[in-house]
Protein backbone atom coordinates (compact mmCIF):
# COMPACT_ATOMS: atom_id res chain seq x y z
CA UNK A 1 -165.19 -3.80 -82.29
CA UNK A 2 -164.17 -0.08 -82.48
CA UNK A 3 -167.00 1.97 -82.48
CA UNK A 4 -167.71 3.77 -85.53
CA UNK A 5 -166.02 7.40 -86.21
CA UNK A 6 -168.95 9.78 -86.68
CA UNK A 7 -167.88 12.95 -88.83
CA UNK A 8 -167.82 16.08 -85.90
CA UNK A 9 -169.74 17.87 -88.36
CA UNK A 10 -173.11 15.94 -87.26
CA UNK A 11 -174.41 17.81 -84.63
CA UNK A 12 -176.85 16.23 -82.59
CA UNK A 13 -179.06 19.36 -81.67
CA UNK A 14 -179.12 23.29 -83.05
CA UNK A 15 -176.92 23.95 -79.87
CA UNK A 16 -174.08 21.90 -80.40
CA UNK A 17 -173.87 23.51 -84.24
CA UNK A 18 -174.13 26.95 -83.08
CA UNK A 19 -171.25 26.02 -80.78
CA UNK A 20 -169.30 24.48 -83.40
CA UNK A 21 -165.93 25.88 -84.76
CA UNK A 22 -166.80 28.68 -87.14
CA UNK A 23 -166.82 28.19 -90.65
CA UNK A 24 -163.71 29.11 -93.04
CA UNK A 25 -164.85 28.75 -96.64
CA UNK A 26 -167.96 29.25 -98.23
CA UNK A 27 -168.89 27.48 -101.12
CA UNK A 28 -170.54 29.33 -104.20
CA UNK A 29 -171.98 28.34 -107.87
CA UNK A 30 -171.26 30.79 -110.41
CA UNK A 31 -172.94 30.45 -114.08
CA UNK A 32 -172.33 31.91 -117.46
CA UNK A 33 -175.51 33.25 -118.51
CA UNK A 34 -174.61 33.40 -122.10
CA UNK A 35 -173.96 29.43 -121.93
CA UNK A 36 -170.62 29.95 -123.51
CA UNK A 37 -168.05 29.16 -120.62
CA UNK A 38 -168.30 26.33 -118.21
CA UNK A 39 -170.18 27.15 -114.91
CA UNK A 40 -168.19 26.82 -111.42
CA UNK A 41 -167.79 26.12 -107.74
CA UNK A 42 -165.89 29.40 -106.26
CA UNK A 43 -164.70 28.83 -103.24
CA UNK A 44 -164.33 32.54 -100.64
CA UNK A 45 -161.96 32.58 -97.85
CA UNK A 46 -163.90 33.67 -95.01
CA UNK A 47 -161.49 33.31 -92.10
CA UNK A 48 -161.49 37.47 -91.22
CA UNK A 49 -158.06 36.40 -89.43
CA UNK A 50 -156.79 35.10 -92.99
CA UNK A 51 -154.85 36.98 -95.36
CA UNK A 52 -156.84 36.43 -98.40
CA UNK A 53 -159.95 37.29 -96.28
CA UNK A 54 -163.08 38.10 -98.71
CA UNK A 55 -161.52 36.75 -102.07
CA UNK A 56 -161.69 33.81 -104.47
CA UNK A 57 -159.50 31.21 -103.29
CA UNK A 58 -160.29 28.15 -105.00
CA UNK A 59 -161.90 27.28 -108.16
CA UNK A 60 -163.83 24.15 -109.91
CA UNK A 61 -165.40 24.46 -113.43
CA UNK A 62 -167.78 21.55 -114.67
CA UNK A 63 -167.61 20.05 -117.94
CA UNK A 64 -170.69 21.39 -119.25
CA UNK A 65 -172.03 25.03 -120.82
CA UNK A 66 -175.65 25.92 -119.58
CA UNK A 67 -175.95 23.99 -117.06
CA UNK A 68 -176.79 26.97 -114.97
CA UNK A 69 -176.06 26.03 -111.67
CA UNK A 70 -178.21 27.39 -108.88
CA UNK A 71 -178.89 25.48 -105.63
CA UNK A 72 -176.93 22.73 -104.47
CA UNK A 73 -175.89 20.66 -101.51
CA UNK A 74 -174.17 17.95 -99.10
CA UNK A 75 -174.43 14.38 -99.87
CA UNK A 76 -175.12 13.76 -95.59
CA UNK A 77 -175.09 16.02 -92.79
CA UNK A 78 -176.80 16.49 -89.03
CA UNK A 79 -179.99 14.20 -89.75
CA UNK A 80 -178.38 10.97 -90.86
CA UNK A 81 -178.18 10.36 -87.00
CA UNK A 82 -181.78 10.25 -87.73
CA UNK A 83 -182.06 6.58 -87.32
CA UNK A 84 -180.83 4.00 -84.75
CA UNK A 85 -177.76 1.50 -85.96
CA UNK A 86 -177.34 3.62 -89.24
CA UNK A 87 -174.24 2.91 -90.85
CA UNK A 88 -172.05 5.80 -89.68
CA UNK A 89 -168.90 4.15 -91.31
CA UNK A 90 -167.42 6.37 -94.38
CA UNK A 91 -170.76 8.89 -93.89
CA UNK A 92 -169.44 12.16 -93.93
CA UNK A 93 -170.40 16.13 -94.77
CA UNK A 94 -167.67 15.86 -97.98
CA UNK A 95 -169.61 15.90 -101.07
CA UNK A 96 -171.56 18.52 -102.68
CA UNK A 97 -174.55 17.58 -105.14
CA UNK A 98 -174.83 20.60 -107.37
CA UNK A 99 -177.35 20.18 -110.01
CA UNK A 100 -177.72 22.18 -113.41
CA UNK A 101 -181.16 23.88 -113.35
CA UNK A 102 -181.29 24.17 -117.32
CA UNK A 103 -179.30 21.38 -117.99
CA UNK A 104 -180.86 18.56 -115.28
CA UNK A 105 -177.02 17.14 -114.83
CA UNK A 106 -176.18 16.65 -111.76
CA UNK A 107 -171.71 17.37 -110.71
CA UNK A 108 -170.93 15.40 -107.46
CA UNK A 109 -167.71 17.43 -105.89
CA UNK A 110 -165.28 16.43 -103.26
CA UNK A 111 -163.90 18.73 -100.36
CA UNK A 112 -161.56 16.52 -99.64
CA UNK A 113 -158.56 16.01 -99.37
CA UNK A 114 -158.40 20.36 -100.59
CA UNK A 115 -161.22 21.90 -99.41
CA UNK A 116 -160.03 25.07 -101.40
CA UNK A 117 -160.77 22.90 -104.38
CA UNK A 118 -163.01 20.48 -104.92
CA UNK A 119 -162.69 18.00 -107.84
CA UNK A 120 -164.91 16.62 -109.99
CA UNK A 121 -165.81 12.83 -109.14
CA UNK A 122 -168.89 11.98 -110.41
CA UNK A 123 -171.22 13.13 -112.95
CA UNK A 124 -175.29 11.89 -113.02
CA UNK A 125 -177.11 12.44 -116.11
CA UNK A 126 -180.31 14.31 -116.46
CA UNK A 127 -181.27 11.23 -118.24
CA UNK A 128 -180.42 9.20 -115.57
CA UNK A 129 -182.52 11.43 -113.28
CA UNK A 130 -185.82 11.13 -115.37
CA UNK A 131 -185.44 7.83 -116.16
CA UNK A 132 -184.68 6.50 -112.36
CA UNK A 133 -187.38 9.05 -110.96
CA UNK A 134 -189.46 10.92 -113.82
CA UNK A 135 -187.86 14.20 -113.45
CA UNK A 136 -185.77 17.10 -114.88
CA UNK A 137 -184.96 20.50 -113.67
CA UNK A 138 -183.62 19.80 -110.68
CA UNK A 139 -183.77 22.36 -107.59
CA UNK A 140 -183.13 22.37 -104.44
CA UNK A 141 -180.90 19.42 -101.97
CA UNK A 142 -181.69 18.46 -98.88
CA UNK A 143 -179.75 15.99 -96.85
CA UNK A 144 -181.92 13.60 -95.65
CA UNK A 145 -181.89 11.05 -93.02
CA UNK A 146 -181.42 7.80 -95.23
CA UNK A 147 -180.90 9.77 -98.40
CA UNK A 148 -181.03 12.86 -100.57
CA UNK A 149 -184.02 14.49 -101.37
CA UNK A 150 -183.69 16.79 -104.32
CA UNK A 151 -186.48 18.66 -105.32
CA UNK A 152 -187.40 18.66 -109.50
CA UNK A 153 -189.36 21.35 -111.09
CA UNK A 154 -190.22 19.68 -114.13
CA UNK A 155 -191.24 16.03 -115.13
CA UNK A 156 -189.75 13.40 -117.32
CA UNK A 157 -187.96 13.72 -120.77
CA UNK A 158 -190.60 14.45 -123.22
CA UNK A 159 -193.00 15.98 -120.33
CA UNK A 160 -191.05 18.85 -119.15
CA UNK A 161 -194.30 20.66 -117.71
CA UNK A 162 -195.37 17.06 -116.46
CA UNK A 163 -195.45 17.14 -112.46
CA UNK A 164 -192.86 18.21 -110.53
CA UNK A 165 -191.75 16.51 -107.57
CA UNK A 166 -188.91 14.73 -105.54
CA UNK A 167 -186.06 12.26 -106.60
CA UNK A 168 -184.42 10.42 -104.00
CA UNK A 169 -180.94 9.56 -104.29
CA UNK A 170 -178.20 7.47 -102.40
CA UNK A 171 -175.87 9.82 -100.16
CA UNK A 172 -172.99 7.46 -100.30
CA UNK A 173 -173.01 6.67 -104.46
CA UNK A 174 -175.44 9.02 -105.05
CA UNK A 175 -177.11 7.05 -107.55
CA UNK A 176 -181.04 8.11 -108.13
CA UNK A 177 -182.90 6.03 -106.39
CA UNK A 178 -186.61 6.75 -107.52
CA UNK A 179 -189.42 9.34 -107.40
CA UNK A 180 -189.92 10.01 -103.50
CA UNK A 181 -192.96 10.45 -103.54
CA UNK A 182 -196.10 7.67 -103.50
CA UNK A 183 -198.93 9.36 -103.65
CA UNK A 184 -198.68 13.27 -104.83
CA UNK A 185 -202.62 13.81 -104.40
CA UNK A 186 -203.25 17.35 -105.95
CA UNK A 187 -199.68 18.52 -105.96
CA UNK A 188 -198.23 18.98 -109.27
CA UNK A 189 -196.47 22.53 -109.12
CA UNK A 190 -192.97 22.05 -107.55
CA UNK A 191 -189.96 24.16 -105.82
CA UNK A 192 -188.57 23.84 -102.25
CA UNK A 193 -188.85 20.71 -99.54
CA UNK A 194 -187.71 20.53 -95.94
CA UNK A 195 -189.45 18.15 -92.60
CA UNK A 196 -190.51 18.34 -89.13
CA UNK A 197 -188.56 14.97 -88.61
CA UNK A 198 -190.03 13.95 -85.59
CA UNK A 199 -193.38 14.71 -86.56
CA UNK A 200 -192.83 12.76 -89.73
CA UNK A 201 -193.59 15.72 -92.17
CA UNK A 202 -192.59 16.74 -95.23
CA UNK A 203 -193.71 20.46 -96.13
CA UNK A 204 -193.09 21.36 -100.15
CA UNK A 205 -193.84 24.93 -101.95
CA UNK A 206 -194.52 25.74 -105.52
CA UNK A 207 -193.00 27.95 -108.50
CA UNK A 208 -193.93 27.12 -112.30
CA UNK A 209 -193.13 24.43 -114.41
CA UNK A 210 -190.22 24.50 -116.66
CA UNK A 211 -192.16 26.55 -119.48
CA UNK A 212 -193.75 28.68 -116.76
CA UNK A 213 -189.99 30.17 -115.90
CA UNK A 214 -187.06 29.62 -117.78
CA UNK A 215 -187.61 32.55 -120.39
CA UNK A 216 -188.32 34.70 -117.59
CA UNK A 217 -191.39 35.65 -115.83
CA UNK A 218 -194.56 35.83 -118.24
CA UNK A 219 -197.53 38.53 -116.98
CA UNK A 220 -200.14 36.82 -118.13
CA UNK A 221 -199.42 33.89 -116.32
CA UNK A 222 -198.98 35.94 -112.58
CA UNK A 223 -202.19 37.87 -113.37
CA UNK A 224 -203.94 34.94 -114.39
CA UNK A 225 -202.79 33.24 -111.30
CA UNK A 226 -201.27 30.58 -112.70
CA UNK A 227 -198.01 30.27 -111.03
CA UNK A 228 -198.14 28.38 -107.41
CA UNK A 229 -200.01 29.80 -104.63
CA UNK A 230 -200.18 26.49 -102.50
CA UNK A 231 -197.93 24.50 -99.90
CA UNK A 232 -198.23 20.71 -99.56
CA UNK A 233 -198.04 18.50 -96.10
CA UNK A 234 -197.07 15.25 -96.56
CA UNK A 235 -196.30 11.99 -94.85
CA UNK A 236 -192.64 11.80 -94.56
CA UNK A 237 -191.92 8.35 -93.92
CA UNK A 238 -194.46 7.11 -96.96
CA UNK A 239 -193.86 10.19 -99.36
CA UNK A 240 -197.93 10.40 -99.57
CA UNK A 241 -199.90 13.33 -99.88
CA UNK A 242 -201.41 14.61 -96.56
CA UNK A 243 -203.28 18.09 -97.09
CA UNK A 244 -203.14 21.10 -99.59
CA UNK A 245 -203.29 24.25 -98.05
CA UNK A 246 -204.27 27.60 -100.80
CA UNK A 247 -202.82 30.99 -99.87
CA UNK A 248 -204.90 32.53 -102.46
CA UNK A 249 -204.77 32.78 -106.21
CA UNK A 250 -202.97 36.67 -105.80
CA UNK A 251 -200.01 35.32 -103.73
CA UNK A 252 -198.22 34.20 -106.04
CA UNK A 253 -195.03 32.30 -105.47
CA UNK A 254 -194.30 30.76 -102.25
CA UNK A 255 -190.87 29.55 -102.35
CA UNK A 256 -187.92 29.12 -99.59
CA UNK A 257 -189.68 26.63 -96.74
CA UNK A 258 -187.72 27.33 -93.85
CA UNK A 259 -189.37 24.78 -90.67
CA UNK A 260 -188.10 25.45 -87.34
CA UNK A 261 -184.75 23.52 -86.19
CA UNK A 262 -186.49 22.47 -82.95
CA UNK A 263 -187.06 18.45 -84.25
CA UNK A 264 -190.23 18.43 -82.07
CA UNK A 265 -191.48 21.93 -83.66
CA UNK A 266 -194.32 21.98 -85.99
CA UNK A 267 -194.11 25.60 -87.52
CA UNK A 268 -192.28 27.04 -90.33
CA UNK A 269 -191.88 29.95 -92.53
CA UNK A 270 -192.75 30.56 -96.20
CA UNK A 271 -191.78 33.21 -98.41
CA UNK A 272 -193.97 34.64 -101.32
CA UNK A 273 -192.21 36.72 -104.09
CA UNK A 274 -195.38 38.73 -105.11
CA UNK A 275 -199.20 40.17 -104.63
CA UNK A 276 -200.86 40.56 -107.80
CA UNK A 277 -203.44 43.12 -105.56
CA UNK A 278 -200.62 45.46 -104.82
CA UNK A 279 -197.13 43.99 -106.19
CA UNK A 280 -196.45 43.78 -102.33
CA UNK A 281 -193.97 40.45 -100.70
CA UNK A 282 -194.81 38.45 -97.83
CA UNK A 283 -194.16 35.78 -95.17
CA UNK A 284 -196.49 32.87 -94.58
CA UNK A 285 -196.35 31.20 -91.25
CA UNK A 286 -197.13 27.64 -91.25
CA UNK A 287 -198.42 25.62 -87.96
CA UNK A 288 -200.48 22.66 -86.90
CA UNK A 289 -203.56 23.43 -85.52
CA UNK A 290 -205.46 20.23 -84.12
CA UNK A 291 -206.07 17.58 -86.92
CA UNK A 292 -204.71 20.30 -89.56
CA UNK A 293 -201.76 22.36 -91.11
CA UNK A 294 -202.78 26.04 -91.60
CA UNK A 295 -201.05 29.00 -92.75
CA UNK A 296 -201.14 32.56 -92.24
CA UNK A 297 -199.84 35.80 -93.34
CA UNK A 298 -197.40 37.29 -90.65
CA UNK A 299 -195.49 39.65 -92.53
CA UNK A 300 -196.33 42.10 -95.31
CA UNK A 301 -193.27 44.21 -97.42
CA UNK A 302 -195.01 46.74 -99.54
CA UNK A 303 -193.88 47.99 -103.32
CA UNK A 304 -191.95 51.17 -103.41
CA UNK A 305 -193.38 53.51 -105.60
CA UNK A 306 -190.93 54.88 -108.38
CA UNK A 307 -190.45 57.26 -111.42
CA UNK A 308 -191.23 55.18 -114.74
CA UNK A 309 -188.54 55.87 -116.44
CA UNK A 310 -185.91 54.30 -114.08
CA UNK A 311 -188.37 51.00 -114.46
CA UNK A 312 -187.49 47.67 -116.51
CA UNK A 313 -190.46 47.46 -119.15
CA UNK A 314 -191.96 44.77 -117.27
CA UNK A 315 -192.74 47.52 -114.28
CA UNK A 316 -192.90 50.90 -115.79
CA UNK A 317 -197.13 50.57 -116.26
CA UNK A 318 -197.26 49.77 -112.21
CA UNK A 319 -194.83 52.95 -111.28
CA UNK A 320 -193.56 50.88 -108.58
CA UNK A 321 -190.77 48.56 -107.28
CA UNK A 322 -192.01 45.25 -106.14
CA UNK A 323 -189.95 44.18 -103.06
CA UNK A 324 -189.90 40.46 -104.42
CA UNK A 325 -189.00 38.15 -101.69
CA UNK A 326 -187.16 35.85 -103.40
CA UNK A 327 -185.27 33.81 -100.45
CA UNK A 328 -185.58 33.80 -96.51
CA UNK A 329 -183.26 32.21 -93.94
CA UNK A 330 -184.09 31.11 -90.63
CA UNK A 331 -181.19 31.33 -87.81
CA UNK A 332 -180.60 27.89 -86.40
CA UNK A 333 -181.57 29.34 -83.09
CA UNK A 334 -184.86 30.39 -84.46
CA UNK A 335 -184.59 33.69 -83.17
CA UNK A 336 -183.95 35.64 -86.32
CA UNK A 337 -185.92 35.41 -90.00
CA UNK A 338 -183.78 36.84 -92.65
CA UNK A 339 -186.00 38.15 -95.62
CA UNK A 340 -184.22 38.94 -99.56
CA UNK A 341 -186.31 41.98 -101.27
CA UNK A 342 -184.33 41.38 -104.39
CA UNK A 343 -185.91 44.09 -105.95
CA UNK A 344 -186.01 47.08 -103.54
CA UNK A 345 -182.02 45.85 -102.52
CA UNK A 346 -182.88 45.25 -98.88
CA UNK A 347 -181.94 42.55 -96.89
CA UNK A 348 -184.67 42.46 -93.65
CA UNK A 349 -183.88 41.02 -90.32
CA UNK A 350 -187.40 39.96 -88.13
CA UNK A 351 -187.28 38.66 -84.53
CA UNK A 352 -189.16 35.80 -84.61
CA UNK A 353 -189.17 34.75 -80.99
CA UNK A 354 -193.02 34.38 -81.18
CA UNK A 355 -193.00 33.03 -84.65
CA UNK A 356 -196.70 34.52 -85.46
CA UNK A 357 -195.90 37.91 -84.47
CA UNK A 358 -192.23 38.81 -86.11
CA UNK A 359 -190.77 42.34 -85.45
CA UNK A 360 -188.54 43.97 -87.86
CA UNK A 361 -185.03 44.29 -86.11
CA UNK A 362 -182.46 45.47 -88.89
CA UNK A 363 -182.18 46.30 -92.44
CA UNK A 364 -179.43 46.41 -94.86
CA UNK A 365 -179.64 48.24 -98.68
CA UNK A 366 -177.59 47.25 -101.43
CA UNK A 367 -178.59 47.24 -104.76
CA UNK A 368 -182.26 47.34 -105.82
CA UNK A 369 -183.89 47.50 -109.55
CA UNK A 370 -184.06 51.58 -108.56
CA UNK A 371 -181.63 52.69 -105.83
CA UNK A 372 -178.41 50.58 -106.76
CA UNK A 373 -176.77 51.18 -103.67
CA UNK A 374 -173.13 50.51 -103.30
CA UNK A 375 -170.95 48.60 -100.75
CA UNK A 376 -169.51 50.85 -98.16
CA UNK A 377 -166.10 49.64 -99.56
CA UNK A 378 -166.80 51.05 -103.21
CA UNK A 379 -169.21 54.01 -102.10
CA UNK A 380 -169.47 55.73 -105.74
CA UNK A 381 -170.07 52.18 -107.43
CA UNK A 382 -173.91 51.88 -107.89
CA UNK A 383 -174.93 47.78 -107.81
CA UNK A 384 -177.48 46.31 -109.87
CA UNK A 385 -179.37 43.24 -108.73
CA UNK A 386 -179.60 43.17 -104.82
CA UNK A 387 -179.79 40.66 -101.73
CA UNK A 388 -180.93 37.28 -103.00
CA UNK A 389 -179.83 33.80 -101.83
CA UNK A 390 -178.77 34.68 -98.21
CA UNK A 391 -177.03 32.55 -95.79
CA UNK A 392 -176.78 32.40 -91.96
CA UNK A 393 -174.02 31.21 -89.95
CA UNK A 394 -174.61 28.36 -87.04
CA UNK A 395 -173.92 30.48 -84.52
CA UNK A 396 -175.89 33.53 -85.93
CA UNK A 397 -173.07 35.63 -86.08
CA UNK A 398 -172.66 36.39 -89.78
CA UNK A 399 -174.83 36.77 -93.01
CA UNK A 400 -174.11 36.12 -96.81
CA UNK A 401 -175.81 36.72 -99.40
CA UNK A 402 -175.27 37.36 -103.40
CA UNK A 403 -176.95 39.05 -106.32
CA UNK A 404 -178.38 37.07 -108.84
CA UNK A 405 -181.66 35.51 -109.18
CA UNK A 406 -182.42 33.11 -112.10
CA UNK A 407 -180.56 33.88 -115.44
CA UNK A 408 -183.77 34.82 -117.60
CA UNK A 409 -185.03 36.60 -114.51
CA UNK A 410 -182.00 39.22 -114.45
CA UNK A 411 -182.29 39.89 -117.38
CA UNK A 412 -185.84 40.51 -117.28
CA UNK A 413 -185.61 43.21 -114.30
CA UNK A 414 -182.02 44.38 -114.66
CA UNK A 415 -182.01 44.19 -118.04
CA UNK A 416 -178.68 46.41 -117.99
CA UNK A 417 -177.07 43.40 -116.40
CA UNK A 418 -176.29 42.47 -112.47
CA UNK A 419 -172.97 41.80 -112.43
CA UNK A 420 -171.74 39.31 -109.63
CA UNK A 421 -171.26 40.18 -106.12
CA UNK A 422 -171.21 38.66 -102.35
CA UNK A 423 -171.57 40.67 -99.40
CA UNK A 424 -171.32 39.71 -95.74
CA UNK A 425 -173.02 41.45 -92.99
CA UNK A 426 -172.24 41.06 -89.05
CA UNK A 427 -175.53 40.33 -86.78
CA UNK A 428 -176.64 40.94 -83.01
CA UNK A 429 -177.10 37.45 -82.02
CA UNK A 430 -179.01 38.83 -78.76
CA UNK A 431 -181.00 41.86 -79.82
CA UNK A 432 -180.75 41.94 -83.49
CA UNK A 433 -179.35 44.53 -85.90
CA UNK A 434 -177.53 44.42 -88.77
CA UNK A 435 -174.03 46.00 -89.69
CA UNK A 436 -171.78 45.65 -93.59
CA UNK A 437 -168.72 44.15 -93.03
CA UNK A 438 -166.73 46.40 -95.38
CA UNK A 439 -163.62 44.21 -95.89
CA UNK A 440 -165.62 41.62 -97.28
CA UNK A 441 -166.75 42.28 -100.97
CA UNK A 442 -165.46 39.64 -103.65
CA UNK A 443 -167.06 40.95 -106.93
CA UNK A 444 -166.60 41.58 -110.81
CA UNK A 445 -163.87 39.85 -112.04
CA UNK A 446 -163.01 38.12 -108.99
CA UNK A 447 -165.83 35.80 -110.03
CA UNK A 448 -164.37 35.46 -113.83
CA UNK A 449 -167.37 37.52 -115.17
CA UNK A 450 -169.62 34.81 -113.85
CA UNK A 451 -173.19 35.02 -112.00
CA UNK A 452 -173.15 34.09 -108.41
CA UNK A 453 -176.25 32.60 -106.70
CA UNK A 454 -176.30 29.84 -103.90
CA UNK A 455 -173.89 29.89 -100.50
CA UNK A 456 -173.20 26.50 -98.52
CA UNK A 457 -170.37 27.31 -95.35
CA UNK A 458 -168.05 24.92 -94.48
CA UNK A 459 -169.54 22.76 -92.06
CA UNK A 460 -173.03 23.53 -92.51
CA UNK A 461 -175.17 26.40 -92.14
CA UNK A 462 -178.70 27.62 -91.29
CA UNK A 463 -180.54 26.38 -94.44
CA UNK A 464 -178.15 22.85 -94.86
CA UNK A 465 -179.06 20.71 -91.49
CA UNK A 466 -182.41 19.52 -89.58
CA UNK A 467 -181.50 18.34 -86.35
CA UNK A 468 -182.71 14.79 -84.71
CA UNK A 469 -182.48 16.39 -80.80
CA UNK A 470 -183.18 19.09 -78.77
């Protein structure tokens, strides 16, 4: 018997991706916020040695209107070689699960045999999804190693603001399987997931029910502390509820979990969008410490003071601009921590070599809720919006990111609109430091008048894979 053909996109350890072939295309959602045309998978040609370098090459709309689409991801990738005489046959990176955040439908998209355009194959019901697992509002995907985990802000039909949690869903008919979890012990806030997989732990972070965010954010709520302020360890082979661990009542958001890619590691980072103390962002290191999971502050981003009148309502009483950390990326080295201040427009680069002491290392502007700096390539063309859902490269080389945060949320702080726009930037693998790649800036109508939020590169990328080797 012929032994079976395991897709070259599986990598076996962070090393072999970062030494992969570069990516070509990046795939990214784009939504109508006014729920009137269909939201879309854009495809962007970025092959710098191509001639349609930096643009829109390929284009799928879904059948729905509001779905919003926001995160999304493969059906398998690196960490199905997770387990011993798995059934490799068929498995391969090729589908991407991209949920509808408003909507709770779920579009199943194939890269092949056109990876320029993906079509349309399969389409799971939000009904489907709370009636199979209990949930709605679904998230974030991971690819896990005997399944999908995707990550559910709100609970079942009829209890939107019920607990949040995980659905688990087949990678090869990507049927919902059932709630993950088995025991959720305090947790009932949801948001992000990811796993130390060989020390059987799943870390998960918090946002705000359904009611809590999707008419934007609500004051009384953040200065009453009621939005998350927690993360949650749990047992990732039984889906039960380890320990909760409280950041404090005035941190308010933790969202992106980003856990080393070292399998054996047992550290991560965290980002929090906001201080209610001083409207400042920060990073949470996470680590286990003897019998226990603790976390720690290892990186503060203070607000920028600013003139009133160039504020959104929502800030003009504070006379400041919050830096709201609203995404971080962690190179699959784990050298570099990339940090989103959505609202100042700066994307931040740490060195994170010893994870509990990071060291800024480069900085790019671009956008911001005041500054609304322009790309070098349209230098008298302010931006609105700023660095949001960014995106490293395997091999560390190159950074995405777009502009647009949640629908209601954009409107909220830009409330003269963001646009759509993707930039690139070019990183020091070695020594860090950040440079704009000025031939790369697909924006405006390139993306139809569409939002654009999440980035997944052909072939994976720093925020898709957890590797089973070191």
């Amino acid at each position: 018997m012929s032994e079976p053909r395991i897709d070259p996109t599986f990598y076996r350890s962070a090393a072999e991706a970062a030494a992969a072939p570069p990516e070509e295309l990046a795939y990214v959602v784009a939504f109508d916020r006014a729920a009137r045309r269909h939201d879309a998978m854009t495809v962007v040609d970025v092959n710098p040695d191509s001639g349609t370098y930096g643009r829109v090459v390929g284009w799928t709309d879904v059948p729905g209107v509001g779905d919003e689409l926001h995160h999304f991801g493969w059906n398998a990738c690196s960490s199905a070689l997770r387990h011993e005489g798995h059934d490799m046959n068929g498995l391969a990176r090729r589908y991407l699960l991209v949920p509808g955040l408003r909507s709770s439908d779920i579009y199943v998209l194939d890269t092949v045999p056109d990876p320029r355009n993906p079509s349309l194959v399969k389409t799971i019901s939000g009904k489907s999804l709370s009636a199979k697992a209990g949930y709605s509002r679904p998230h974030t995907m991971h690819c896990g190693p005997d399944g999908v985990f995707l990550t559910c802000i709100g609970g079942p039909e009829g209890d939107d603001d019920g607990p949040g949690g995980v659905a688990l869903l087949d990678h090869g008919t990507f049927e919902v399987l059932r709630a993950w979890e088995t025991d959720r012990g305090p947790q009932h806030l949801h948001y992000d997931a990811w796993w130390h997989l060989n020390r059987n732990v799943l870390v998960s972070s918090e946002w705000g029910s359904p009611s809590m965010i999707e008419d934007g954010l609500v004051p009384e709520l953040l200065l009453g502390g009621r939005y998350g302020h927690a993360l949650h360890f749990w047992d990732l082979e039984q889906g039960r509820h380890q320990q909760r661990v409280d950041l404090g009542s005035r941190h308010q958001m933790p969202l992106e979990v980003r856990p080393s890619h070292d399998p054996d590691a047992a550290w991560g980072f965290v980002g929090v969008v906001i201080s209610t103390e001083d409207l400042s962002a920060s990073v949470w290191r996470w680590f286990h410490d003897g019998d226990e999971w603790k976390v720690e502050k290892v990186v503060t981003i203070p607000a920028e003071p600013a003139d009133p009148d160039r504020l959104p309502p929502a800030l003009k009483p504070f006379s400041a601009v919050p830096p709201l950390v609203t995404d971080i990326d962690l190179s699959v080295d784990d050298r570099f921590l990339y940090v989103s201040c959505w609202g100042t427009g700066e994307l931040k680069q740490f060195d994170v070599s010893d994870p509990a002491h990071p060291v800024e290392s480069g900085s790019v502007r671009m956008g911001g809720i005041v500054e609304r700096t322009p790309h070098p390539a349209q230098p008298d063309v302010p931006l609105a919006g700023g660095p949001q859902m960014v995106e490293v490269s395997r091999d560390g080389r190159r950074v995405y990111f777009t502009n647009s945060l949640y629908g209601a949320w954009d409107d909220q702080f830009y409330p003269d609109g963001v646009g759509a726009w993707m930039a690139k930037l070019d990183a020091e693998p070695r020594g860090g430091g950040l440079s704009v790649d000025e031939r790369f800036f697909p924006n405006g109508e390139e993306f139809r008048g569409l939002r654009v939020h999440q980035i997944r590169l052909q072939g994976g990328d720093a925020s898709s894979d957890s590797y089973c080797y070191r």
